[in-house]
PDB file of N, CA and C in Angstrom:
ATOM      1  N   UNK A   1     -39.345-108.070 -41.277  1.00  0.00           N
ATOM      2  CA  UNK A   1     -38.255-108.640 -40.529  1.00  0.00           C
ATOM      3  C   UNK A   1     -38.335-110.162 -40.615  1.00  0.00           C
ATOM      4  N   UNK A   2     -37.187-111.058 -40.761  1.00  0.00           N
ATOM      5  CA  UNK A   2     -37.236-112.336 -40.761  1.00  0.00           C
ATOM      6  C   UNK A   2     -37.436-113.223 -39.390  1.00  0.00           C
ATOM      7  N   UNK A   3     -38.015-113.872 -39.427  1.00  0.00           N
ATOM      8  CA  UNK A   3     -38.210-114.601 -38.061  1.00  0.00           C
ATOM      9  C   UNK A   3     -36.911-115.140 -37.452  1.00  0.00           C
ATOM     10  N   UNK A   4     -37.005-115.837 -36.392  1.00  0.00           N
ATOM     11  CA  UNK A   4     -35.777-116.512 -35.983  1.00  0.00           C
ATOM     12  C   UNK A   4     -37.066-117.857 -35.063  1.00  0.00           C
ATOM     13  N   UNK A   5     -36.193-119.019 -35.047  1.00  0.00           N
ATOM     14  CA  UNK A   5     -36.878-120.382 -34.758  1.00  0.00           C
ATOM     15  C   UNK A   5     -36.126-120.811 -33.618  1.00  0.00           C
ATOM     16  N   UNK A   6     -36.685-120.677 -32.543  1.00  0.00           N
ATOM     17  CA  UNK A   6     -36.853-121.016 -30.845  1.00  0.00           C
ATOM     18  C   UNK A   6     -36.607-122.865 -30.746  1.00  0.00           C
ATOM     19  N   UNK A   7     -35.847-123.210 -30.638  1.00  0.00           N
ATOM     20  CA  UNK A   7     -35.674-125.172 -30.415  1.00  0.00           C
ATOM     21  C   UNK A   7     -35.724-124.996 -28.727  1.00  0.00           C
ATOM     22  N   UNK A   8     -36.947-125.828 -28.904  1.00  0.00           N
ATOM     23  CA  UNK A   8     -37.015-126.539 -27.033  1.00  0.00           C
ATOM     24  C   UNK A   8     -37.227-128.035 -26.870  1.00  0.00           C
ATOM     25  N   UNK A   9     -37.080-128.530 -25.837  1.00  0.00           N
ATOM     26  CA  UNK A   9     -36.925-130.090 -25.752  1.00  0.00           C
ATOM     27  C   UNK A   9     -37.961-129.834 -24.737  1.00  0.00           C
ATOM     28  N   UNK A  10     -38.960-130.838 -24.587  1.00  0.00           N
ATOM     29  CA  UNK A  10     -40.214-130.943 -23.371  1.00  0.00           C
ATOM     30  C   UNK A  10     -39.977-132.015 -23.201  1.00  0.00           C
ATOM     31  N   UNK A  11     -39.756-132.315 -21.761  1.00  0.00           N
ATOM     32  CA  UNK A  11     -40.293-133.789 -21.037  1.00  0.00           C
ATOM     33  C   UNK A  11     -41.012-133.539 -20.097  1.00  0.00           C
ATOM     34  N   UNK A  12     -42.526-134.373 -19.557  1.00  0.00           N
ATOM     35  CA  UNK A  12     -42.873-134.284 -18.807  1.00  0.00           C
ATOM     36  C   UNK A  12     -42.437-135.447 -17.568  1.00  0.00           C
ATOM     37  N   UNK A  13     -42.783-134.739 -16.387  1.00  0.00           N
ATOM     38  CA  UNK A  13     -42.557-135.865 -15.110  1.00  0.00           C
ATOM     39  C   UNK A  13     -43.107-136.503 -14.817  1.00  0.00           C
ATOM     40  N   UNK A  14     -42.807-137.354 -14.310  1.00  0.00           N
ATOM     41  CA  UNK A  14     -43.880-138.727 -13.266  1.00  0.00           C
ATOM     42  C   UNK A  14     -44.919-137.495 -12.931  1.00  0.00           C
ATOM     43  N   UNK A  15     -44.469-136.552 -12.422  1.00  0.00           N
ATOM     44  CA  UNK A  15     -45.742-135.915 -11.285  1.00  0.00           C
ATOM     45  C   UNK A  15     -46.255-134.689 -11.797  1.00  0.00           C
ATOM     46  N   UNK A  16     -46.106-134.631 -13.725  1.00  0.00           N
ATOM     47  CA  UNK A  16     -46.773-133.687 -14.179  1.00  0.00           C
ATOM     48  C   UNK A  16     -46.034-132.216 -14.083  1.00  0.00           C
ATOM     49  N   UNK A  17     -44.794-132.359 -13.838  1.00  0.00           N
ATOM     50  CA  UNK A  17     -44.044-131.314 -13.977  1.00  0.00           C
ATOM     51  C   UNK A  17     -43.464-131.593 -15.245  1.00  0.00           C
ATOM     52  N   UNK A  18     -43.162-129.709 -15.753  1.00  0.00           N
ATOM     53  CA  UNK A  18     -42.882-130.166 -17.282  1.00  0.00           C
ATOM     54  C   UNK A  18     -41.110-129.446 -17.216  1.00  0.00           C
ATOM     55  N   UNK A  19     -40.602-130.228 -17.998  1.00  0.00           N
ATOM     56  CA  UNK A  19     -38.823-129.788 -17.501  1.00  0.00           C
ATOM     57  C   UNK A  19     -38.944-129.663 -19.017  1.00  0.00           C
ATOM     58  N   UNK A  20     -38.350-128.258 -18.988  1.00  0.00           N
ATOM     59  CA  UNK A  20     -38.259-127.910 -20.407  1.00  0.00           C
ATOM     60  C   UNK A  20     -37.397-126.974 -20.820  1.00  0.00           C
ATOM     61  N   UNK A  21     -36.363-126.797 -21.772  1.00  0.00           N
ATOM     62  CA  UNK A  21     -34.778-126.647 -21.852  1.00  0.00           C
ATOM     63  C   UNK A  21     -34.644-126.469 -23.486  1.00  0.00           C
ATOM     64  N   UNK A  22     -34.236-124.886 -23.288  1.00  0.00           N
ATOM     65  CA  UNK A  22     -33.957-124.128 -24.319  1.00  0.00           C
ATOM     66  C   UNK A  22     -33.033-124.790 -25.095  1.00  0.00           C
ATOM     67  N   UNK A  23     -33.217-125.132 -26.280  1.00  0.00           N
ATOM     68  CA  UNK A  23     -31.470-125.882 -26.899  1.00  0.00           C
ATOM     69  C   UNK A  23     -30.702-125.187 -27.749  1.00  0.00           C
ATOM     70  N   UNK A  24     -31.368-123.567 -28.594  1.00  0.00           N
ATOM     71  CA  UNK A  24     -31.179-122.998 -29.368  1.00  0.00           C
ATOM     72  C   UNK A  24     -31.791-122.388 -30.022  1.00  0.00           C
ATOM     73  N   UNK A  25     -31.800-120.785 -30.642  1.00  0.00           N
ATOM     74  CA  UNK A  25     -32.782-119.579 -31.499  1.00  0.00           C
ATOM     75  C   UNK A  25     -31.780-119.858 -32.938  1.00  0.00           C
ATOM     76  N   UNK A  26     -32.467-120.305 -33.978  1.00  0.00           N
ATOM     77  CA  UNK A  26     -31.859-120.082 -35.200  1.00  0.00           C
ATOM     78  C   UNK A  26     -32.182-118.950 -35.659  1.00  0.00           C
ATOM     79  N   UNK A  27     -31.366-118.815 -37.108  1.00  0.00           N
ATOM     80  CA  UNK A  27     -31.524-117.862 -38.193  1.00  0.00           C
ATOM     81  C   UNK A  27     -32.933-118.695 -39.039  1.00  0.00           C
ATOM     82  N   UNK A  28     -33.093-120.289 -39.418  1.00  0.00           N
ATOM     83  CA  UNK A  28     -33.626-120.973 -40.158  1.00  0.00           C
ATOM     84  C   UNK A  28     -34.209-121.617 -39.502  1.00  0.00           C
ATOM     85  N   UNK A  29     -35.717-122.254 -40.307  1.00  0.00           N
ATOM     86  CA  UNK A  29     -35.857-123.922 -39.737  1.00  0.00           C
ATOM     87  C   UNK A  29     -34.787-124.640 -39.790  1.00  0.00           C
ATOM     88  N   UNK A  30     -34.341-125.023 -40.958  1.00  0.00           N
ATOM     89  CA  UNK A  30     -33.522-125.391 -41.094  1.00  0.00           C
ATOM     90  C   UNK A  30     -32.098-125.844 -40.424  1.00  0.00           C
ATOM     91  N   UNK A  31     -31.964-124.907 -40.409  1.00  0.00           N
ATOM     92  CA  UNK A  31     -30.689-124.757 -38.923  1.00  0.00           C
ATOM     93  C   UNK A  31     -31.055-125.206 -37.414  1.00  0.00           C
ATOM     94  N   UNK A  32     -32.506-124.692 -37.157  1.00  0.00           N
ATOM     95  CA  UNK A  32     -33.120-125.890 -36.236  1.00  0.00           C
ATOM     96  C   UNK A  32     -33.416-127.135 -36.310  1.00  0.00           C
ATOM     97  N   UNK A  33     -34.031-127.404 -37.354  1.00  0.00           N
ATOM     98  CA  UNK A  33     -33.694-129.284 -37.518  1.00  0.00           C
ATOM     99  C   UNK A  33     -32.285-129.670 -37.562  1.00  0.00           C
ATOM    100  N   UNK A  34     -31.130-129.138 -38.040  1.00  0.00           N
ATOM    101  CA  UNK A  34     -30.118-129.328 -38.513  1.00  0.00           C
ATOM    102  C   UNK A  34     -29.437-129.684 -36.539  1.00  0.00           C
ATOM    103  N   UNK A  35     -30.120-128.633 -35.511  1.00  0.00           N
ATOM    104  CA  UNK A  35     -29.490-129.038 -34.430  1.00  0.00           C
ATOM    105  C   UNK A  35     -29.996-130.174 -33.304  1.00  0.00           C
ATOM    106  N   UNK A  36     -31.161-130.767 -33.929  1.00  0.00           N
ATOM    107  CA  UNK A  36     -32.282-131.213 -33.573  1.00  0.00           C
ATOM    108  C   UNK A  36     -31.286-132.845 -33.594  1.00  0.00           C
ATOM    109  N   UNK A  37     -30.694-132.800 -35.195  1.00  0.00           N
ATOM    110  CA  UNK A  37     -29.790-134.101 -35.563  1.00  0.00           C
ATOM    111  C   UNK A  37     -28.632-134.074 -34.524  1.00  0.00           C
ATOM    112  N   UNK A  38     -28.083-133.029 -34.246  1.00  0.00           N
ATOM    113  CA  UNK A  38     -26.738-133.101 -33.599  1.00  0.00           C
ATOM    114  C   UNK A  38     -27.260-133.544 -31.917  1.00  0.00           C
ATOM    115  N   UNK A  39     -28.581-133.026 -31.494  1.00  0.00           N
ATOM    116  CA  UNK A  39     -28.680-133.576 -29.894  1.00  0.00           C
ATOM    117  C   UNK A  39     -29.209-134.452 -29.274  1.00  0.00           C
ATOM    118  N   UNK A  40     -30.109-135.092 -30.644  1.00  0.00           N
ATOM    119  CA  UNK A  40     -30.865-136.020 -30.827  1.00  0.00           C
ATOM    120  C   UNK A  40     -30.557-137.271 -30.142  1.00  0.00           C
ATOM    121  N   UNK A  41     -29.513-137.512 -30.072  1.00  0.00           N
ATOM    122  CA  UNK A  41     -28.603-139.094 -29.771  1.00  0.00           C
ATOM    123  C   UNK A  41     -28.381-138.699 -28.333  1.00  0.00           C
ATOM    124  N   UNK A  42     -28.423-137.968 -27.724  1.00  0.00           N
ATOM    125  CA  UNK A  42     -27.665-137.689 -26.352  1.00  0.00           C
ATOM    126  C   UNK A  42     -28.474-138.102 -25.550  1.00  0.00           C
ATOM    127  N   UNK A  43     -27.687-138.183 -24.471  1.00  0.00           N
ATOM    128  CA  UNK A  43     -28.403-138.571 -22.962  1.00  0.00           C
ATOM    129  C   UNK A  43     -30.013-138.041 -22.741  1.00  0.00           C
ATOM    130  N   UNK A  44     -30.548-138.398 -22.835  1.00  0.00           N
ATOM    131  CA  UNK A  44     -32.265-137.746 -22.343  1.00  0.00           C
ATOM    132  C   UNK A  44     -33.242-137.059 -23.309  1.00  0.00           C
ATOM    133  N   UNK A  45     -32.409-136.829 -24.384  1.00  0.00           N
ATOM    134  CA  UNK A  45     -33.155-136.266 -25.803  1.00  0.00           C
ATOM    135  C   UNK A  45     -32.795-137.424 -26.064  1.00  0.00           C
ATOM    136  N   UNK A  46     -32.368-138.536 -26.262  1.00  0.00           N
ATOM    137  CA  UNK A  46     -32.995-139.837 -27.116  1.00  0.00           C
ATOM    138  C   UNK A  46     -33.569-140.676 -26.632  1.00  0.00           C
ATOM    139  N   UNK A  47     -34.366-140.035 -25.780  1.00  0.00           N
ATOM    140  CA  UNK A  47     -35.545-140.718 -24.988  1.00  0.00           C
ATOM    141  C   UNK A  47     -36.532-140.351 -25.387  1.00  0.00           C
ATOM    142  N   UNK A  48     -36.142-139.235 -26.204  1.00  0.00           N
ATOM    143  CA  UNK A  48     -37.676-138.756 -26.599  1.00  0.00           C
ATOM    144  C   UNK A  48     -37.242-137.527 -28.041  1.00  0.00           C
ATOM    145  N   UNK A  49     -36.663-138.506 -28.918  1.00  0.00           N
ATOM    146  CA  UNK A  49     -36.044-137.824 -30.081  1.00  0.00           C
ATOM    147  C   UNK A  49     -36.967-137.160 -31.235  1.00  0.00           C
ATOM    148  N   UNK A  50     -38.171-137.118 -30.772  1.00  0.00           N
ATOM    149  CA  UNK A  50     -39.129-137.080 -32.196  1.00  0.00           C
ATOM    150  C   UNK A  50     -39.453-135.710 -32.217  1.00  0.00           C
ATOM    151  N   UNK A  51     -39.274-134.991 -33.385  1.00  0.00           N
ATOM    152  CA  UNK A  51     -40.294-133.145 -33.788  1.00  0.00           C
ATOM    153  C   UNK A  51     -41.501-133.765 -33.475  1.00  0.00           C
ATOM    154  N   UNK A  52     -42.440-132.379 -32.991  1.00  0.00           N
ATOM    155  CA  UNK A  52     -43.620-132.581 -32.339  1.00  0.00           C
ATOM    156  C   UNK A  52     -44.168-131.781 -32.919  1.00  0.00           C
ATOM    157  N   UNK A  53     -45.444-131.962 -33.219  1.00  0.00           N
ATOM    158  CA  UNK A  53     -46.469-130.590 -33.998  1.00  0.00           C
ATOM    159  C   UNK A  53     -47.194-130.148 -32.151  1.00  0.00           C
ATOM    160  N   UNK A  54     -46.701-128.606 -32.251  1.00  0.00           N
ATOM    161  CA  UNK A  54     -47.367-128.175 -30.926  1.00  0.00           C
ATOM    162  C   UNK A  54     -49.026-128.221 -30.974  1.00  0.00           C
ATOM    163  N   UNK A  55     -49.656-128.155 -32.261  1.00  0.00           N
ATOM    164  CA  UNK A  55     -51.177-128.461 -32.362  1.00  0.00           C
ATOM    165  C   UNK A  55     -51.280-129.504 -31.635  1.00  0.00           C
ATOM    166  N   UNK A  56     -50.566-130.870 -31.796  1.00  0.00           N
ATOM    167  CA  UNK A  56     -51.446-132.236 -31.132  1.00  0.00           C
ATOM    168  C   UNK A  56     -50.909-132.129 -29.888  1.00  0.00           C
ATOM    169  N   UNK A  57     -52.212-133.118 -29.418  1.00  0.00           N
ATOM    170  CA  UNK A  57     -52.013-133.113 -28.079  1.00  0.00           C
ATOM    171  C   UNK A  57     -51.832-134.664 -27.985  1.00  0.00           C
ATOM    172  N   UNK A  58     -51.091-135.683 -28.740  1.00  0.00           N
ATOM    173  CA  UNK A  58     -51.056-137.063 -28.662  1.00  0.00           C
ATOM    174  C   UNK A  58     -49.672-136.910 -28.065  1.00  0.00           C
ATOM    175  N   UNK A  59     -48.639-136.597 -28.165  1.00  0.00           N
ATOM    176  CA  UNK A  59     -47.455-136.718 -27.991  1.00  0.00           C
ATOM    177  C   UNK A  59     -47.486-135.452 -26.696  1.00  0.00           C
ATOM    178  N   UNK A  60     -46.345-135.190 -26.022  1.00  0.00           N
ATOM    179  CA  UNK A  60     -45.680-133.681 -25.756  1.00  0.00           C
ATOM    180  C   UNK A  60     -44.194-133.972 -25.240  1.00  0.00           C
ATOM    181  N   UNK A  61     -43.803-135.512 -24.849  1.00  0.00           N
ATOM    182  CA  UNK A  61     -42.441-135.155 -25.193  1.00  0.00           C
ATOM    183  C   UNK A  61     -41.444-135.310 -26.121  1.00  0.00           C
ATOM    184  N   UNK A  62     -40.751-134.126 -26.331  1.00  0.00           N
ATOM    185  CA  UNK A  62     -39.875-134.093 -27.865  1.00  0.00           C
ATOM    186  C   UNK A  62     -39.533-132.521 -27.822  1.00  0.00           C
ATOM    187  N   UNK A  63     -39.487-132.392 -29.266  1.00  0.00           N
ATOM    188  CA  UNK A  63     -38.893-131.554 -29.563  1.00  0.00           C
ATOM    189  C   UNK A  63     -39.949-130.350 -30.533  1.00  0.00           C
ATOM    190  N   UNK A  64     -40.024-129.216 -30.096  1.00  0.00           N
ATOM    191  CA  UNK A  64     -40.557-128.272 -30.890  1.00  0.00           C
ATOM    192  C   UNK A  64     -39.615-127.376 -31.206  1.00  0.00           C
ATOM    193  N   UNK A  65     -40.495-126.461 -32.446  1.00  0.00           N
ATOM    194  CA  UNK A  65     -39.755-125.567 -33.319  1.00  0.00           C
ATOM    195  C   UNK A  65     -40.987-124.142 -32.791  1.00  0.00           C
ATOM    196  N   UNK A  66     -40.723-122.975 -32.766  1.00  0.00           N
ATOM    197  CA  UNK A  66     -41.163-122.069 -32.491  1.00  0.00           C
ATOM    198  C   UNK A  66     -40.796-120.865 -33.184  1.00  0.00           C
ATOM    199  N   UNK A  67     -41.618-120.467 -34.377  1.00  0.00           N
ATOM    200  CA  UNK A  67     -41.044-119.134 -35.186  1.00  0.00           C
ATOM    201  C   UNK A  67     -41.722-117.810 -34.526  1.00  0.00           C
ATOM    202  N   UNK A  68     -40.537-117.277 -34.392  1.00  0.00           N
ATOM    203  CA  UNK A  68     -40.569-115.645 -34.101  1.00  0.00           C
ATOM    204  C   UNK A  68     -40.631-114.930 -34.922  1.00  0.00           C
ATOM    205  N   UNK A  69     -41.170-113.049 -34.713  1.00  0.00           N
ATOM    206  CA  UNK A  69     -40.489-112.022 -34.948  1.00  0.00           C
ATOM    207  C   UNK A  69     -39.748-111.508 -33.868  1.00  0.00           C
ATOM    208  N   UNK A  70     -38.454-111.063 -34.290  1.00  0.00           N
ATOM    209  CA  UNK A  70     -38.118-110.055 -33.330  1.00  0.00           C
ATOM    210  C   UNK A  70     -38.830-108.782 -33.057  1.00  0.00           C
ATOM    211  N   UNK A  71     -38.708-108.463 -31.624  1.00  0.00           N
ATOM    212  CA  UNK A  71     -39.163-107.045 -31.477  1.00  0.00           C
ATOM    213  C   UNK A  71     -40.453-106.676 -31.411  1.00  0.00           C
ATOM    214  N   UNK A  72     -41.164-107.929 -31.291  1.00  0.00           N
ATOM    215  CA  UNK A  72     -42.678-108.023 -31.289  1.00  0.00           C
ATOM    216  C   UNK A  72     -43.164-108.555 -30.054  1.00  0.00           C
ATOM    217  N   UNK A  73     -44.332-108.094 -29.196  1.00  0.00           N
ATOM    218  CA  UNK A  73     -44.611-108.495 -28.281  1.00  0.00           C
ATOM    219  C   UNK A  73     -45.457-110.099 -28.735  1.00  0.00           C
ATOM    220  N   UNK A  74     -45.253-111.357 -28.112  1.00  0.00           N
ATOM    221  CA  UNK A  74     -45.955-112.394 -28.637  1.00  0.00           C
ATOM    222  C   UNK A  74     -46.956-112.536 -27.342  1.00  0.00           C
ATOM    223  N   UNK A  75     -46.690-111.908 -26.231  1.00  0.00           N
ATOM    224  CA  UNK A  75     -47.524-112.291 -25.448  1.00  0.00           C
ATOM    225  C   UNK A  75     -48.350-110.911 -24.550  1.00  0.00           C
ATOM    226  N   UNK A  76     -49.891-110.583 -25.090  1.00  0.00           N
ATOM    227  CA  UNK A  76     -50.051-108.906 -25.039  1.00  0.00           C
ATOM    228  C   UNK A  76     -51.190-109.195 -23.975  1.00  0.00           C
ATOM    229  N   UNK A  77     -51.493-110.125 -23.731  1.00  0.00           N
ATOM    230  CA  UNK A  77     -52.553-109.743 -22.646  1.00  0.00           C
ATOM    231  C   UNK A  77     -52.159-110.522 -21.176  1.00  0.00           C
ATOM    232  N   UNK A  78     -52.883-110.319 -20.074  1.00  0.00           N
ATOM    233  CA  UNK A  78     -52.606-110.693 -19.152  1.00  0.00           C
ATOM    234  C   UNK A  78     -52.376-112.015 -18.613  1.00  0.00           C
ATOM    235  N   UNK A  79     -52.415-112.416 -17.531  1.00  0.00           N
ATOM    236  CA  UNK A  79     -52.410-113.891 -17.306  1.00  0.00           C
ATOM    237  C   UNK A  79     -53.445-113.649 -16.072  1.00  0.00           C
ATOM    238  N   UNK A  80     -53.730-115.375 -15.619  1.00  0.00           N
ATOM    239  CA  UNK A  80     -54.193-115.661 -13.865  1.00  0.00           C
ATOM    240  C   UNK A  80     -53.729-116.899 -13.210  1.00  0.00           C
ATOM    241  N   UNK A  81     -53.699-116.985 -12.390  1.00  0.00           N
ATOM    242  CA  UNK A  81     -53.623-118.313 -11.946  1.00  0.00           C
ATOM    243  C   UNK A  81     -54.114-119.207 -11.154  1.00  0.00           C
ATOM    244  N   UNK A  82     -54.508-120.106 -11.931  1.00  0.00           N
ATOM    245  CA  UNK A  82     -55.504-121.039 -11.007  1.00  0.00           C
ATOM    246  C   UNK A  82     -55.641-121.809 -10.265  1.00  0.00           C
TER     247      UNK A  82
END
């Protein structure tokens, strides 16, 4: 099955809250960078217009890309909270 690519915008807050806002599931990367250009300029995403590699931890606000499968559990074990 072909993946599909998850676009989210992260900003964090003064107080460590993270506000974070779905922008779009593509068919492509492609089509996700492609929408990345179109929201890029707007109010509050061009405050913080840059793709982000979710590995580093130098940056976190911007923009990530997230590849899926459909129909697959991505998240199989439990949680806690601390």
């Amino acid at each position: 099955m072909e993946p599909v690519y998850l676009l989210q915008h992260l900003h964090v807050l003064a107080n460590g809250e993270e506000d974070a806002k779905i922008i779009g599931i593509y068919s492509s990367r492609s089509a996700a960078l492609a929408a990345i250009d179109r929201v890029k300029t707007q109010p509050g995403f061009s405050d913080f217009p840059r793709l982000l590699d979710p590995l580093s931890e130098d940056e976190v606000d911007g923009f990530y890309i997230d590849e899926y499968v459909l129909d697959q559990d991505h998240w199989s074990e439990g949680f806690i909270t601390v």
